[in-house]
Protein backbone atom coordinates (compact mmCIF):
# COMPACT_ATOMS: atom_id res chain seq x y z
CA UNK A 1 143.01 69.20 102.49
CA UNK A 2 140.74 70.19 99.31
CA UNK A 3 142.83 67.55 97.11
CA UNK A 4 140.09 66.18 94.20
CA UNK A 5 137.27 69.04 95.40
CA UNK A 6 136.04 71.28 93.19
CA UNK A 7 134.52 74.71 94.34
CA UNK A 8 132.33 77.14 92.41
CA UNK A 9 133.42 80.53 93.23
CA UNK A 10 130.46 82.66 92.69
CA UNK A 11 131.54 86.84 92.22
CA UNK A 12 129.02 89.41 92.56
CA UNK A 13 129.69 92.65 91.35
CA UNK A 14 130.63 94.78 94.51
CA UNK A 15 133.22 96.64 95.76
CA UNK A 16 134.61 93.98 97.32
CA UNK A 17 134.84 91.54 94.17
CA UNK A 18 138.71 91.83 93.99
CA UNK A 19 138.88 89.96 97.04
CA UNK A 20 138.08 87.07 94.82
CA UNK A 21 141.78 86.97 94.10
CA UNK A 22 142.96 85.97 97.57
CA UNK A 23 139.91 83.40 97.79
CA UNK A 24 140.81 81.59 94.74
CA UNK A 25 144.26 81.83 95.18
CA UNK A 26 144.10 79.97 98.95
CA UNK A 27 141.70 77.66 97.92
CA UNK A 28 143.82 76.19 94.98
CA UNK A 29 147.04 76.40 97.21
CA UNK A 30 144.69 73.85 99.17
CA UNK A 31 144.37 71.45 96.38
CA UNK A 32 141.51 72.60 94.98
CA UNK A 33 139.84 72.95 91.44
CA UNK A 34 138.07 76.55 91.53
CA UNK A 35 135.47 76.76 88.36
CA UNK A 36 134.81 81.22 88.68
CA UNK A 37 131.55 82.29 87.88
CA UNK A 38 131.36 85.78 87.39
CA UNK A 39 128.29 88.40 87.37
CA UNK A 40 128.63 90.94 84.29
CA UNK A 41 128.62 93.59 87.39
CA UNK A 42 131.63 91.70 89.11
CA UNK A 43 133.98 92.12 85.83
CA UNK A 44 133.53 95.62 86.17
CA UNK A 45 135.27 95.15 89.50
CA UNK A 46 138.31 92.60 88.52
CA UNK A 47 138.97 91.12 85.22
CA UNK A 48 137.89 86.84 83.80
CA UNK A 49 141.99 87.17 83.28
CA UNK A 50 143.02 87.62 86.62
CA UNK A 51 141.00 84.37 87.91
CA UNK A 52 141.85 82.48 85.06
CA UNK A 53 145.95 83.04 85.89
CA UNK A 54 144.81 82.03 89.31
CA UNK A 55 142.74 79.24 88.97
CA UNK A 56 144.29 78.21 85.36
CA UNK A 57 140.59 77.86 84.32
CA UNK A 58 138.33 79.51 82.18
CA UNK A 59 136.17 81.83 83.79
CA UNK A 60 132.25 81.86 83.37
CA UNK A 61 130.94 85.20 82.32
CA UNK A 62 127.70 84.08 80.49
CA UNK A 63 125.28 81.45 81.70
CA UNK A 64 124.88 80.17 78.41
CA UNK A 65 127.57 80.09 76.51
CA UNK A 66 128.14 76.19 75.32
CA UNK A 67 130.87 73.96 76.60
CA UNK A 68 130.10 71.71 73.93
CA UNK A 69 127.76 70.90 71.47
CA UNK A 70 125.22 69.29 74.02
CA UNK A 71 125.92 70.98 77.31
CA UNK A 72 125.57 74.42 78.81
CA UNK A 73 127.86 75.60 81.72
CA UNK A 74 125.75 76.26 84.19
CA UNK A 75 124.62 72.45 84.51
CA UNK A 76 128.04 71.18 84.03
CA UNK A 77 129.08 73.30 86.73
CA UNK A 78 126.61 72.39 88.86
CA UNK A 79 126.68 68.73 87.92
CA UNK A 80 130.68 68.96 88.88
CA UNK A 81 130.90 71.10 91.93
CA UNK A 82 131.41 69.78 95.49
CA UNK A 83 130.47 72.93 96.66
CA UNK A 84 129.31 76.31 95.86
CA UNK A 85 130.97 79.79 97.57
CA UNK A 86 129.88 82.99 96.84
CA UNK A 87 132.32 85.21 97.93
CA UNK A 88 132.64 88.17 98.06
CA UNK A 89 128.57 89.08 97.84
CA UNK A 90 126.55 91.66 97.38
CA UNK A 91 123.42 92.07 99.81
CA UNK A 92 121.63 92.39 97.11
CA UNK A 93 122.67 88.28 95.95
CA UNK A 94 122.31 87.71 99.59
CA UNK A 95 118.70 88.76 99.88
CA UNK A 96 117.42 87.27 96.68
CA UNK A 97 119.56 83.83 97.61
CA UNK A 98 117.35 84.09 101.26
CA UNK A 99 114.13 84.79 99.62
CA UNK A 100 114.05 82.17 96.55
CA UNK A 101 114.35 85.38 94.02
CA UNK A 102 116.48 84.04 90.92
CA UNK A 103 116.17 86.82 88.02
């Protein structure tokens, strides 16, 4: 069903970030490549490891940090993904995603 898709899992650091488990874990039983993306807040809540044993990719932690010597991950990411989830969220995420606020 999500054979040849690739997701960005977005995790925002609230209580409910270990639920990111069971997300990436169903949506790669479904075929799919899941690229995590991780708020500093959200490893505080379940470890880059965990996601990375699930997903059996790296995990993004740091918006910056170089995939190579000419790209960032954040623009390969975005350049790659079918579609973006962010799941589990915080309200917080929520209400700066709904009002165009990206600090």
């Amino acid at each position: 069903m999500l054979a040849n898709k690739t997701i960005v899992l977005g995790i925002t650091g609230g209580i409910g970030a270990y639920k990111a488990a069971d997300i990436a874990s169903k949506l790669t039983q479904a075929g799919a490549r899941v690229e995590a993306v991780m708020t500093e807040s959200a490893t505080r809540f379940i470890t880059p490891l965990t996601l990375r044993s699930i997903t059996g990719r790296p995990v993004v932690t740091d918006m910056f940090e170089p995939t190579s010597e000419y790209s960032l991950e954040h623009i390969a990411l975005a350049e790659a993904a079918d579609v973006v989830v962010i799941a589990p969220s915080t309200a917080n995420t929520i209400a700066k995603l709904a009002t165009g606020i990206a600090d």
